[in-house]
Protein backbone atom coordinates (compact mmCIF):
# COMPACT_ATOMS: atom_id res chain seq x y z
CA UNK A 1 54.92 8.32 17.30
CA UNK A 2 51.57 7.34 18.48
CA UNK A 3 50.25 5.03 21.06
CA UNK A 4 47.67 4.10 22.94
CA UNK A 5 47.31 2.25 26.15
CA UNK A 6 44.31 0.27 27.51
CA UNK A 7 44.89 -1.85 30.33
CA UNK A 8 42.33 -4.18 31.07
CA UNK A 9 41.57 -7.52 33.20
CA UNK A 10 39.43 -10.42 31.88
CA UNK A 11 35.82 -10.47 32.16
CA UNK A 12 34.49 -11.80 35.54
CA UNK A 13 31.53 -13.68 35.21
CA UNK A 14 27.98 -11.95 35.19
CA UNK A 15 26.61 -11.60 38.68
CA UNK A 16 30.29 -12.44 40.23
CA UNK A 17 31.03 -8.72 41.93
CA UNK A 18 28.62 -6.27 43.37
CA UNK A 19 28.75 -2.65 41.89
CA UNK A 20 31.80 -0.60 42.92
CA UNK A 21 30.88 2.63 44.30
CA UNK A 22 33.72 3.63 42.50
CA UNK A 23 33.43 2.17 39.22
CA UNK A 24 30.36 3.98 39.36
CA UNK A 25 31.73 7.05 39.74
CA UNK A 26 33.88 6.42 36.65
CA UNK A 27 31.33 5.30 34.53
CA UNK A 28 29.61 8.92 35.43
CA UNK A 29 32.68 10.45 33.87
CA UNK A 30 32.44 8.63 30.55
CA UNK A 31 29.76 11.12 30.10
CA UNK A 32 31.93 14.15 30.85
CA UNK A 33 32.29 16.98 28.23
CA UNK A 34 36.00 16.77 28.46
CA UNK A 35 37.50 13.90 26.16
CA UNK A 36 40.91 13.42 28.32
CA UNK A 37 38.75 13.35 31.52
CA UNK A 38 36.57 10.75 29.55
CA UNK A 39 39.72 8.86 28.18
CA UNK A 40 41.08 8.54 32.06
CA UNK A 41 37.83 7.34 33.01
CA UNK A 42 37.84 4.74 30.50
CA UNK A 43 41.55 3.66 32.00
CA UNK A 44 40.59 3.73 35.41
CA UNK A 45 37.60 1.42 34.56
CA UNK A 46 39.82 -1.09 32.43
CA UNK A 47 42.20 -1.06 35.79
CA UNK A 48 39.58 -1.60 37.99
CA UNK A 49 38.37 -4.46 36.10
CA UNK A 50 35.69 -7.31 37.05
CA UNK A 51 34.25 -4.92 39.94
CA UNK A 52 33.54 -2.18 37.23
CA UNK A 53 31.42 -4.56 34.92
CA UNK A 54 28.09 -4.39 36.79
CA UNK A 55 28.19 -1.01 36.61
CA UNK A 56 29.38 -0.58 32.66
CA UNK A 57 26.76 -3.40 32.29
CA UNK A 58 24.11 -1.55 33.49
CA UNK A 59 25.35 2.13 31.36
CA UNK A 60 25.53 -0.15 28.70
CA UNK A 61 21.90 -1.28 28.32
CA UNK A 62 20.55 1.92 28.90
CA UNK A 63 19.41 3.20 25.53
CA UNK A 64 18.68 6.63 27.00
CA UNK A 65 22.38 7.26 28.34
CA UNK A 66 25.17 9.07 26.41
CA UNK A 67 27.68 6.86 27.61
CA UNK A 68 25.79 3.64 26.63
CA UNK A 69 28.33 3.13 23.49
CA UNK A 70 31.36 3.81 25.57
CA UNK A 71 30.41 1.52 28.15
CA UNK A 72 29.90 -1.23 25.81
CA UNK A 73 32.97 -0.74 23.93
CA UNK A 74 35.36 -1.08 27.60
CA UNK A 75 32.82 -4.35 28.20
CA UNK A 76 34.25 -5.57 25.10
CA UNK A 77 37.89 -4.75 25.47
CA UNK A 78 37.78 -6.55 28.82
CA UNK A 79 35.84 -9.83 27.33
CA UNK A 80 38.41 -10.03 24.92
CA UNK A 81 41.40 -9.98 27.35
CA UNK A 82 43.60 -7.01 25.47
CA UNK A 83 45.74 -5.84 28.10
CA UNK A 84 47.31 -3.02 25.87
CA UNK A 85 47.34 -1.61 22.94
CA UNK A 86 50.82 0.14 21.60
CA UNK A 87 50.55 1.82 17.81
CA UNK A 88 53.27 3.43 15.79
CA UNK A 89 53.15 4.73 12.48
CA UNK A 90 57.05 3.65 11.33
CA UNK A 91 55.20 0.95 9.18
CA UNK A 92 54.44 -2.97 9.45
CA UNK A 93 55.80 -4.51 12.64
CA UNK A 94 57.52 -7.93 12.17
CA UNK A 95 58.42 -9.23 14.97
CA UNK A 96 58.23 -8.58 18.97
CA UNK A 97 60.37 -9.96 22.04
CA UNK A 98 59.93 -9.57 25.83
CA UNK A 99 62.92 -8.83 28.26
CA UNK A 100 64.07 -11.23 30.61
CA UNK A 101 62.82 -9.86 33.26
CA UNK A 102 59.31 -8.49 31.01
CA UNK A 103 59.61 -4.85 31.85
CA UNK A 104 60.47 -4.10 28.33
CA UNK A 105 59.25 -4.38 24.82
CA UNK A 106 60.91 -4.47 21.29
CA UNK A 107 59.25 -4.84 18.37
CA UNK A 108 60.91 -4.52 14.66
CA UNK A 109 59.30 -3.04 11.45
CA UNK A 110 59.54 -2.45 7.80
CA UNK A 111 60.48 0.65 8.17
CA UNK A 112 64.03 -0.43 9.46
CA UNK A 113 63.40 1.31 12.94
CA UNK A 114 63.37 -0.71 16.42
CA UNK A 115 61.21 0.28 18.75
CA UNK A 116 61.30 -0.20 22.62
CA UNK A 117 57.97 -0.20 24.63
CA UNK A 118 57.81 0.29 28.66
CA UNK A 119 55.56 -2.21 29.07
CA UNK A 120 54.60 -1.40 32.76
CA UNK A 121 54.13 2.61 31.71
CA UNK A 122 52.35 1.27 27.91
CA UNK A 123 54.45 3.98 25.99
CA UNK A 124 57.52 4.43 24.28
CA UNK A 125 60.97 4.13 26.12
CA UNK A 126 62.88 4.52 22.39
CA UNK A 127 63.51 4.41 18.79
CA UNK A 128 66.67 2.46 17.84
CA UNK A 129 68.00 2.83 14.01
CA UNK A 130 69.96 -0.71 13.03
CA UNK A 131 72.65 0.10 10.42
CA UNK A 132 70.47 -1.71 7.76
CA UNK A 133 66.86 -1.52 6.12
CA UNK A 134 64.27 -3.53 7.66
CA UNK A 135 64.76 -4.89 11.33
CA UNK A 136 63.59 -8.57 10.21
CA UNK A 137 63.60 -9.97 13.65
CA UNK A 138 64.68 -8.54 16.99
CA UNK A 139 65.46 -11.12 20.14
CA UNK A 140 66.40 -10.18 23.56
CA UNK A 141 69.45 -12.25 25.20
CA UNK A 142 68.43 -14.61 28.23
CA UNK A 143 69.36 -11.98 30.59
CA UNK A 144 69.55 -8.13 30.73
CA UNK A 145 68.84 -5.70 28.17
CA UNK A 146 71.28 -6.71 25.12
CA UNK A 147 68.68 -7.09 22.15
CA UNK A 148 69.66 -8.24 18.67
CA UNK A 149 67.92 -7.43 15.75
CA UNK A 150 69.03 -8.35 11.92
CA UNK A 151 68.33 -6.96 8.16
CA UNK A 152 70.53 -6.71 5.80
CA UNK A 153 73.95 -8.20 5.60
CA UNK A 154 74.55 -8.13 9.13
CA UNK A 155 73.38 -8.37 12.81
CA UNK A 156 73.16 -5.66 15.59
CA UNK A 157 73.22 -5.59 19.18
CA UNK A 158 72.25 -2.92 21.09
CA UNK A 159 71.30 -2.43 25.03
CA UNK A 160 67.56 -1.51 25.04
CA UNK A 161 67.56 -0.21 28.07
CA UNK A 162 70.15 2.82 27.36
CA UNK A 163 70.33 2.33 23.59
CA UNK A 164 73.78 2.60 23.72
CA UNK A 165 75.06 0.73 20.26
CA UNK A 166 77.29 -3.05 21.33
CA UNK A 167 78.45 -4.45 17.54
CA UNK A 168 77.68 -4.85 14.80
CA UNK A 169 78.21 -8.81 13.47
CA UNK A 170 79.09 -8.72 9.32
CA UNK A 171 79.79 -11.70 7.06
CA UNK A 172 76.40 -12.55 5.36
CA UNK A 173 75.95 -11.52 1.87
CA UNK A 174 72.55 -11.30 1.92
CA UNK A 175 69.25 -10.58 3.89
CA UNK A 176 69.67 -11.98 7.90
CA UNK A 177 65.95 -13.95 8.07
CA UNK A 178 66.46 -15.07 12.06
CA UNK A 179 68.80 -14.62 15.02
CA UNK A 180 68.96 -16.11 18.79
CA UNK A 181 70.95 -16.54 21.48
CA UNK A 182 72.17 -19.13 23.38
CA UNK A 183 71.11 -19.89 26.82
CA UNK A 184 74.18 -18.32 28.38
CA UNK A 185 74.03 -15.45 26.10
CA UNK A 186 77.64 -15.59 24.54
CA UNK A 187 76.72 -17.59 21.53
CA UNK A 188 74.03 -16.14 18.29
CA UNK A 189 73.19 -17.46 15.63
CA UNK A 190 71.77 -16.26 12.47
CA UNK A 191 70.39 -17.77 9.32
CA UNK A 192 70.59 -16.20 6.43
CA UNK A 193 70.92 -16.95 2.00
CA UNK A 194 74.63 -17.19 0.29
CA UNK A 195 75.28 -17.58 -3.44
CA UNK A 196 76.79 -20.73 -3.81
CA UNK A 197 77.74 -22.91 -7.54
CA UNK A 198 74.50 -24.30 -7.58
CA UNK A 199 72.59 -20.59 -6.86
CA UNK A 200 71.30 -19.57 -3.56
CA UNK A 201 71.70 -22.00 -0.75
CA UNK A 202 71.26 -21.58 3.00
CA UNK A 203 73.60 -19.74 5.62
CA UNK A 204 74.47 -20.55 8.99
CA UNK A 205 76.49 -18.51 11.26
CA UNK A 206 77.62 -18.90 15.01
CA UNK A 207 78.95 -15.82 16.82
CA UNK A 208 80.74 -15.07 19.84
CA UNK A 209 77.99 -12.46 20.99
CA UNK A 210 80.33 -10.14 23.31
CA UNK A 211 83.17 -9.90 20.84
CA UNK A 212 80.84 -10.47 17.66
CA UNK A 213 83.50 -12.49 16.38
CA UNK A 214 82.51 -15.27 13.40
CA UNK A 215 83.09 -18.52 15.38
CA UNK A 216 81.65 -21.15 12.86
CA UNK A 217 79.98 -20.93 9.42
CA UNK A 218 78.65 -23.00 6.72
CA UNK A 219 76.61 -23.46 3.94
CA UNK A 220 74.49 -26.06 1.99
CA UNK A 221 71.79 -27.26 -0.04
CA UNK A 222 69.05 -27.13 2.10
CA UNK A 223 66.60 -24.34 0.51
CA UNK A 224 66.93 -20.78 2.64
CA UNK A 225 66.80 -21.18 6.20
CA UNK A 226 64.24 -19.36 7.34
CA UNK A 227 64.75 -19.94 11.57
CA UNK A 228 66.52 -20.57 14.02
CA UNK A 229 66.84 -21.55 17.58
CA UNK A 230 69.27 -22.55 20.31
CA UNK A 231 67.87 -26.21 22.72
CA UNK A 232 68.15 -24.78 25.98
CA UNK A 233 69.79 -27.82 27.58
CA UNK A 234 72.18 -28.98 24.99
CA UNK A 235 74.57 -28.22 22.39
CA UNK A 236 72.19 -28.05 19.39
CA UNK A 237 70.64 -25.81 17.23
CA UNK A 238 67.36 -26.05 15.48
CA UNK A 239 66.49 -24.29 11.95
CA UNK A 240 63.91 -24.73 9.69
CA UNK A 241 63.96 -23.97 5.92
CA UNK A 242 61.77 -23.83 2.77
CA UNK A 243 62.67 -27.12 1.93
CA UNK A 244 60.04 -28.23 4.74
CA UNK A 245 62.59 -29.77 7.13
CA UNK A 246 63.60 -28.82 10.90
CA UNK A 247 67.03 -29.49 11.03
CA UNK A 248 68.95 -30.14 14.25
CA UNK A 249 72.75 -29.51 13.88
CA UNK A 250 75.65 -29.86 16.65
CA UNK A 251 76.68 -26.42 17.76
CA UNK A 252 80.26 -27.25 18.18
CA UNK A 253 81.07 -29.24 14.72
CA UNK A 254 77.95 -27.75 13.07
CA UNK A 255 77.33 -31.47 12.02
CA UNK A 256 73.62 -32.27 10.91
CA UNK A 257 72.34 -34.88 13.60
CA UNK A 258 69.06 -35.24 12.34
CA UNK A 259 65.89 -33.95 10.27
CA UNK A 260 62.67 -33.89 10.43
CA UNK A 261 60.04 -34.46 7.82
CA UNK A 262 56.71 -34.55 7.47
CA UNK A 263 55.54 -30.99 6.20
CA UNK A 264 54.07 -30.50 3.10
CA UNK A 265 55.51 -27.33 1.90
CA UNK A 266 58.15 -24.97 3.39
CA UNK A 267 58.77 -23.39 6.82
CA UNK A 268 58.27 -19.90 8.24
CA UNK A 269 59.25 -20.76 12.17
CA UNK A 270 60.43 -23.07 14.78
CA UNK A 271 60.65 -22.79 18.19
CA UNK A 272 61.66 -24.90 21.20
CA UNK A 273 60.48 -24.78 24.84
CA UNK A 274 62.27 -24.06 27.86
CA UNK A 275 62.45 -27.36 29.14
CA UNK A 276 63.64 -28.85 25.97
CA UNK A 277 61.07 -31.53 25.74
CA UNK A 278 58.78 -29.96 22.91
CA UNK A 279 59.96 -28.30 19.57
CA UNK A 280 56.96 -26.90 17.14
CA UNK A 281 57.32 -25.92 14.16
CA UNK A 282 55.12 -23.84 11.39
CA UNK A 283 54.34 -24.77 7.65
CA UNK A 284 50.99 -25.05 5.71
CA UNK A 285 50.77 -26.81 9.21
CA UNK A 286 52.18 -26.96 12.58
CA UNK A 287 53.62 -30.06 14.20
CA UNK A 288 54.81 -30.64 17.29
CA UNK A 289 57.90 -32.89 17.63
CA UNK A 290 60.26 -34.72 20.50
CA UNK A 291 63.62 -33.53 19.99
CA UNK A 292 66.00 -36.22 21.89
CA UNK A 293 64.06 -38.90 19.27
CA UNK A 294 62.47 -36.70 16.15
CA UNK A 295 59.56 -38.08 16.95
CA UNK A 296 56.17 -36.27 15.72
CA UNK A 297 53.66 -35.73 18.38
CA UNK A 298 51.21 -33.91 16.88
CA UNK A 299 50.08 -32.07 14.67
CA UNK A 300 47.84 -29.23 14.99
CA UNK A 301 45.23 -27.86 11.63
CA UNK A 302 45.08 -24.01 12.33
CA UNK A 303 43.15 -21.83 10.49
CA UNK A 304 46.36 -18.93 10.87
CA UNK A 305 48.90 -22.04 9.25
CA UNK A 306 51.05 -21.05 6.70
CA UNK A 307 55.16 -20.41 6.39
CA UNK A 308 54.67 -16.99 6.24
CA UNK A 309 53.00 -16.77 10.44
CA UNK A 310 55.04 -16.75 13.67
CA UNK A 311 54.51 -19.17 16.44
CA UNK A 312 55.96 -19.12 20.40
CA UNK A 313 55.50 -21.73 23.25
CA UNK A 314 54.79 -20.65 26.44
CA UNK A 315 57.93 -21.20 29.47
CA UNK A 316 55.80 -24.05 30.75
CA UNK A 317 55.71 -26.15 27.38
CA UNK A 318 52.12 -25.95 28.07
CA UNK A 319 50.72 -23.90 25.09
CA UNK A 320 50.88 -22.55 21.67
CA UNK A 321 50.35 -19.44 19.93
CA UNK A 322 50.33 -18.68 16.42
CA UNK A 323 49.79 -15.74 14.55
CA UNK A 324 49.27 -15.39 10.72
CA UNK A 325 47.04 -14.22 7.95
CA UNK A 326 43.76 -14.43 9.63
CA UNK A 327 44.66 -11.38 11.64
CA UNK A 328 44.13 -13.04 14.30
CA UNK A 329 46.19 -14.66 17.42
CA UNK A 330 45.28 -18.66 18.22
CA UNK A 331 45.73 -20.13 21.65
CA UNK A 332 46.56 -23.97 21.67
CA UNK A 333 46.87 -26.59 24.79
CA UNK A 334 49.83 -28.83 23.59
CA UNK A 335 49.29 -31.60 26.17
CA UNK A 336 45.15 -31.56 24.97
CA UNK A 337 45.85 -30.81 21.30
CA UNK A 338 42.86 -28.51 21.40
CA UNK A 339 42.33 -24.50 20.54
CA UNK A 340 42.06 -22.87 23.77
CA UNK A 341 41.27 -19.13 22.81
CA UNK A 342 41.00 -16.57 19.63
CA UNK A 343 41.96 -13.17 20.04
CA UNK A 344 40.54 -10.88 17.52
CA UNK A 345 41.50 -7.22 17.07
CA UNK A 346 44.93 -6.80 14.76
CA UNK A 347 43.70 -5.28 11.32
CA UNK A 348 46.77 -6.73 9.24
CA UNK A 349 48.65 -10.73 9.26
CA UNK A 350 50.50 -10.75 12.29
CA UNK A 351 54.30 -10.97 12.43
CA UNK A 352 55.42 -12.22 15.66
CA UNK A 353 54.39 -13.39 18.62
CA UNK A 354 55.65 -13.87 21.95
CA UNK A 355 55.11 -14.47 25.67
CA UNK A 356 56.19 -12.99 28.76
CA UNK A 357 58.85 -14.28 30.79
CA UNK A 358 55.89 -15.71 33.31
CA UNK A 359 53.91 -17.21 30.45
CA UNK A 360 51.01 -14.52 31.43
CA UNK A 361 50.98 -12.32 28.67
CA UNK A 362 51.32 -12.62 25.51
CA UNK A 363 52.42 -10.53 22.90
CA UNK A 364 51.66 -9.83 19.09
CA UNK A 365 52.78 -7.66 16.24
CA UNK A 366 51.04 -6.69 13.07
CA UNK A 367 51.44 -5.24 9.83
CA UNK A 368 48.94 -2.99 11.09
CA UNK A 369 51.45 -1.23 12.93
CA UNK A 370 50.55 -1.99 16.62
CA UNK A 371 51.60 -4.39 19.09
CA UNK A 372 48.55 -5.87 21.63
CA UNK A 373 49.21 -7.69 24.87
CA UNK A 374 46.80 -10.13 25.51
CA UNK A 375 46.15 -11.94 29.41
CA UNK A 376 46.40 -15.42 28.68
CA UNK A 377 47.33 -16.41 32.27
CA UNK A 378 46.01 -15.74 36.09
């Protein structure tokens, strides 16, 4: 396992701080001969943040300095607001979820492997192994350290914190697309694709998350469900499905209460705020909806759109981010309907997304195999 950890503040503007004394002493060492002592240096400075950019400013423009091109490349981390950088090599990450209480990390990869980040220490806590190939999704309940993560046939929950194995919830026939908890953490639910007499329909399943006992379950022609999310105020759940409708269903009859169209093709995510008020979800474009009417808000043309990207919205209900096939992660303002912020730097489409607990970081997997946290908050 490899990883790699850069810490870094956003850019203050030019002329803001006076040279650091001390920044200038670690810019000095981005010359030393010795490559960790160079490497600290380069943390130290990403730490220190705005009061180190006059000085890397000034190392940077000097043509005649040997630590010219690794001044400018710590200017450019910082401008671009990467807070860390985590890389493992257990293949394409595809999907990532903070902790409650955003001290830890998990993101979930081809390679059927979970992995658990530190976030505060930017290194690996552990590798979990689900009882299936492929971790397809991996969600942490609304408080502690019980994470559930799904693949094939069946969803696991684990504690993240100890890794000591919880249950292991079986009944689906097929591949388990999406999982989440309720907002007390004793319900899940999981979406999944059953063969029905008409061919493959979509799966829903409600669990008792402590016991993992099947509480509800049913089935119908509504193309594959392909999410699926728990309204954090009332007794509904919201999916959305290749058919290009989000679907809001009563948790206790699993009765349909409404749907809502307007996509043009299928869906690869929804999500709903904390408050309740907003629900977004993600096709060849991403609308944002009113869930106690189904009325459309908005709807947003992102360069990242497609059903195969992730999308999150911050704790606030304030703002959007997507992540997709552009390799790239999109900041949106919901209220102003406007992009906010780009973050380049993932080499591969990006699998999930998410933010922290405070709505100040945000997080984002890749098929490139790393996860980047990004400052998108004071």
């Amino acid at each position: 396992m490899r990883f790699f950890l850069l810490v870094l503040p956003l850019l203050a503007p030019p002329g803001a701080q006076d040279p650091s004394p001390e920044a200038q002493r670690l810019v000095e060492r981005l010359g030393s001969e010795q490559i960790e002592d160079r490497q600290e240096a380069a943390r130290q400075l990403k730490l220190l943040g705005p009061p180190a950019v006059p000085s890397l400013t000034a190392a940077a423009k000097d043509p005649d300095s040997e630590v010219s091109s690794r001044a400018q490349e710590v200017l450019r981390q910082i401008e671009v607001g990467e807070l860390l950088i985590l890389k493992t090599d257990r293949g394409r990450l595809n999907s990532v979820s903070f902790s409650s209480d955003g001290k830890l990390l998990a993101s979930g990869s081809s390679a059927g492997t979970v992995v658990v980040w530190d976030v505060a220490l930017g290194r690996e806590a552990r590798t979990l192994s689900p009882p299936f190939a492929g971790a397809d999704a991996v969600v942490f309940a609304p408080q502690g350290y019980d994470l559930a993560c799904c693949g094939w046939k069946c969803v696991w929950i684990v504690n993240a914190s100890t890794g000591r194995e919880g249950r292991t919830l079986t009944g689906h026939s097929r591949s388990v697309r999406a999982v989440s908890f309720s907002p007390d953490g004793r319900r899940l639910a999981s979406v999944s694709q059953e063969y029905g007499d008409q061919g493959l329909v979509a799966e829903l399943k409600i669990w008792d998350a402590a016991g993992g006992k099947e509480i509800r379950g049913f089935t119908g022609p509504w193309g594959w469900f392909t999410s699926v999310g728990f309204h954090p105020e009332r007794e509904i759940l919201v999916t959305g499905s290749t058919d290009g409708l989000v679907r809001l269903w009563e948790v206790g009859t699993g009765r349909e209460i409404r749907s809502l169209a307007g996509h043009a093709g299928g869906l690869g995510s929804v999500a709903v705020c904390r408050n309740g008020k907003i629900l977004a979800s993600r096709g060849l474009e991403v609308k944002i909806w009113d869930p106690s009417d189904g009325r459309e808000v908005a709807t947003l043309v992102d360069r990242s759109a497609g059903p195969s990207g992730s999308l999150a919205i911050s704790p606030d209900g304030r703002r959007l981010a997507l992540g997709g096939a552009d390799r790239e992660v999109h900041l949106w303002s919901i209220p102003e309907k406007r992009l906010l912020r780009s973050y380049p730097g993932h080499l591969d489409t990006i699998g999930g997304v998410a933010f922290s607990p405070d709505g100040r970081v945000l997080a984002s997997s890749s098929y490139d195999g790393s996860v980047r946290l990004w400052r998108v908050g004071d």
